[in-house]
C-alpha atoms as a PDB file:
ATOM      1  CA  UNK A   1      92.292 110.301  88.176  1.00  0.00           C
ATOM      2  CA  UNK A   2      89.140 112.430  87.479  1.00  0.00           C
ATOM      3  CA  UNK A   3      87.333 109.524  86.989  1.00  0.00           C
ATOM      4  CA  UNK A   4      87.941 108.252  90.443  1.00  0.00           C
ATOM      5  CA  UNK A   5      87.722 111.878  92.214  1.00  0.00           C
ATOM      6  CA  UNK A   6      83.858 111.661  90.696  1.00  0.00           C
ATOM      7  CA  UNK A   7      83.124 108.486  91.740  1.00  0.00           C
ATOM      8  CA  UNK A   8      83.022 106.118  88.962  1.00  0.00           C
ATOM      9  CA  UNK A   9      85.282 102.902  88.967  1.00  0.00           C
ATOM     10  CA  UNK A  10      88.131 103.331  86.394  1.00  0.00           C
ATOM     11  CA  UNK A  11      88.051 101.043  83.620  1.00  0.00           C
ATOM     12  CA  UNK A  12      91.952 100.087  83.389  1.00  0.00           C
ATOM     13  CA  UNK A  13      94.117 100.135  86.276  1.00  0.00           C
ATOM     14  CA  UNK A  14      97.780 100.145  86.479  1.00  0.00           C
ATOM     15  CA  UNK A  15      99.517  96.873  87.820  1.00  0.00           C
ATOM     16  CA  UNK A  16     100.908  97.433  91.546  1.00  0.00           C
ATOM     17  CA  UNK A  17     104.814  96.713  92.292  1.00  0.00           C
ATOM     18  CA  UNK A  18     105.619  98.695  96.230  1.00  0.00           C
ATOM     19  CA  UNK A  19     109.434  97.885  96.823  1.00  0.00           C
ATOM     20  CA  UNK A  20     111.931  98.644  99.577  1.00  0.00           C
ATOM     21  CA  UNK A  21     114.925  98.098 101.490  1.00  0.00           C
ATOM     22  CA  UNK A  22     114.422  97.501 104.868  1.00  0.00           C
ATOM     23  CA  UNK A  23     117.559  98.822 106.665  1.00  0.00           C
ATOM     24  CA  UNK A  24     118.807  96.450 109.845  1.00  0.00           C
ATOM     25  CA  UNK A  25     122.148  96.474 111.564  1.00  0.00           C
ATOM     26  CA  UNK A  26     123.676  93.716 110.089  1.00  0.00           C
ATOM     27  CA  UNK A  27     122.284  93.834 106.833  1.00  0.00           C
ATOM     28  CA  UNK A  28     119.279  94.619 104.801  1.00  0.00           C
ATOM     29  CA  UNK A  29     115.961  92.854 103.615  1.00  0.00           C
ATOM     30  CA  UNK A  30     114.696  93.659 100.195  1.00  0.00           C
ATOM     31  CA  UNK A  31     110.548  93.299 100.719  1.00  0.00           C
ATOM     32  CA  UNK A  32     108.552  93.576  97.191  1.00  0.00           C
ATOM     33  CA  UNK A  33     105.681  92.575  95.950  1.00  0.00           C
ATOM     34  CA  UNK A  34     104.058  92.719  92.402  1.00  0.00           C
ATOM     35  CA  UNK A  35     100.754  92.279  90.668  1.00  0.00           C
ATOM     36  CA  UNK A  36     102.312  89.252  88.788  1.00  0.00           C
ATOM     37  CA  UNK A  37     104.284  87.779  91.657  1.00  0.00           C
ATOM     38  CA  UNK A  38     107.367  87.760  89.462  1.00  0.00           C
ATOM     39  CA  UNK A  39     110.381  88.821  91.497  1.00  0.00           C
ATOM     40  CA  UNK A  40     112.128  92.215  91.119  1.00  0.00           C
ATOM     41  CA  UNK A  41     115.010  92.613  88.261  1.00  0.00           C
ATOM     42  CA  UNK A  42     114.767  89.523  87.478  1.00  0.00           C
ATOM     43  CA  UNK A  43     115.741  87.829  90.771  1.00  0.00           C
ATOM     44  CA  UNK A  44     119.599  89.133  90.094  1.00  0.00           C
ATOM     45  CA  UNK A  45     119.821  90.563  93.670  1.00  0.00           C
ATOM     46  CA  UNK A  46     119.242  88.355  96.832  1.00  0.00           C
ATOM     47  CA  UNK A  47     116.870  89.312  99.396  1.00  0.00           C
ATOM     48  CA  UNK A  48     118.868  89.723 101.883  1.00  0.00           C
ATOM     49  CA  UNK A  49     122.101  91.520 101.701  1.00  0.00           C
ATOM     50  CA  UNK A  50     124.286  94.192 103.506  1.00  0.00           C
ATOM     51  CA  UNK A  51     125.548  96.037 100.789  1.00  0.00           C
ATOM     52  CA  UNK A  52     121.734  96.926 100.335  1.00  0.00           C
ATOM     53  CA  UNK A  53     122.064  99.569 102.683  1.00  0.00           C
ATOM     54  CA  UNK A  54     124.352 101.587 100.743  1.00  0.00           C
ATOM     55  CA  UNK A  55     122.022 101.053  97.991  1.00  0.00           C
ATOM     56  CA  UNK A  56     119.192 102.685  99.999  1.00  0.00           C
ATOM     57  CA  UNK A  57     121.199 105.138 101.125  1.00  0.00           C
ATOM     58  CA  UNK A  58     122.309 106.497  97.172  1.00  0.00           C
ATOM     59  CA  UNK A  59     118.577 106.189  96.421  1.00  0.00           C
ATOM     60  CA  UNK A  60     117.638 108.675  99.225  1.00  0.00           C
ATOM     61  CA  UNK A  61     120.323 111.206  98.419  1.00  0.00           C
ATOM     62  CA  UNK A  62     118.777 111.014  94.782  1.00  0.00           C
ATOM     63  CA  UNK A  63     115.650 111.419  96.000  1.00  0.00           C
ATOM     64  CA  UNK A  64     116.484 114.287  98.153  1.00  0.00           C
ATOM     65  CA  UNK A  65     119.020 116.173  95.639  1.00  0.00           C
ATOM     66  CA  UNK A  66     115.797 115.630  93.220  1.00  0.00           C
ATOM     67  CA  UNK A  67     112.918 117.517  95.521  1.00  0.00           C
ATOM     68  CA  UNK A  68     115.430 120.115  96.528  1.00  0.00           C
ATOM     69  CA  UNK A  69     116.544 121.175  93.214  1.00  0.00           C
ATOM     70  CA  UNK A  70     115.177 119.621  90.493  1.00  0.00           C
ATOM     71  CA  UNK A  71     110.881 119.071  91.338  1.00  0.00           C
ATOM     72  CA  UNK A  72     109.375 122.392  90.896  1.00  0.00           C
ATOM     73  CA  UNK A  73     106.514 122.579  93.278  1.00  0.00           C
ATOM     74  CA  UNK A  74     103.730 124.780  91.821  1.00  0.00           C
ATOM     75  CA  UNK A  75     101.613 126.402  93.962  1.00  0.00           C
ATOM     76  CA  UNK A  76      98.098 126.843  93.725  1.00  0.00           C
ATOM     77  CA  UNK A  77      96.689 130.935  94.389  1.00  0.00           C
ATOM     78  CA  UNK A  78      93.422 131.955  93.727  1.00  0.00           C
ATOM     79  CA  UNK A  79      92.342 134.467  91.844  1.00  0.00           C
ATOM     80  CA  UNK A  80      92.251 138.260  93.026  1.00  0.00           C
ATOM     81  CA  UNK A  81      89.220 139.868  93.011  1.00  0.00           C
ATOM     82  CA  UNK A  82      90.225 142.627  90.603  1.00  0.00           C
ATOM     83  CA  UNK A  83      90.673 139.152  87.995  1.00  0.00           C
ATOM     84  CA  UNK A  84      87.335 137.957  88.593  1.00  0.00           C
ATOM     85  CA  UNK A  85      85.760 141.314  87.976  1.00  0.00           C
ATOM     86  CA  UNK A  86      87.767 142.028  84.979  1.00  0.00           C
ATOM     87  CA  UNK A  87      86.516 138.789  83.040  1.00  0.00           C
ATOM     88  CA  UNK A  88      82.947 139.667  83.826  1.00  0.00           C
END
């Protein structure tokens, strides 16, 4: 990552895979695409497919129950005055 914030082109990059579950009313459509253009878990789930949705829905309670209590969000201060004078 510092590489890239200064400019320089990284020399290895990681392959891509974005996946998700687009929710309809009658059912749902799995979109995903890969670096390798292999399908996702080995092609054991079909693309399309209502029980999907409560799939997606699990996932986003995990998600949520994670950032609420488990992701601990540091936040940046910078340093007093009284710190920077005292390190002089």
């Amino acid at each position: 990552m510092k590489v890239v914030l200064n400019g320089i082109a990284p020399a290895r990059t990681d392959p891509y895979e974005p996946s998700c579950i687009l929710n309809m009313e009658n059912g749902a459509l799995w979109l995903h695409r890969a670096a390798d253009n292999k399908p996702p878990f080995l092609n054991l789930f079909p693309r399309r497919l209502k029980k999907l949705i409560g799939v997606k829905n699990l996932f986003e309670r995990l998600y949520l129950f994670y950032l609420r209590y488990l992701c601990i969000v540091r936040v940046y201060t910078p340093p007093t005055m009284e710190a920077i004078l005292g390190t002089i």
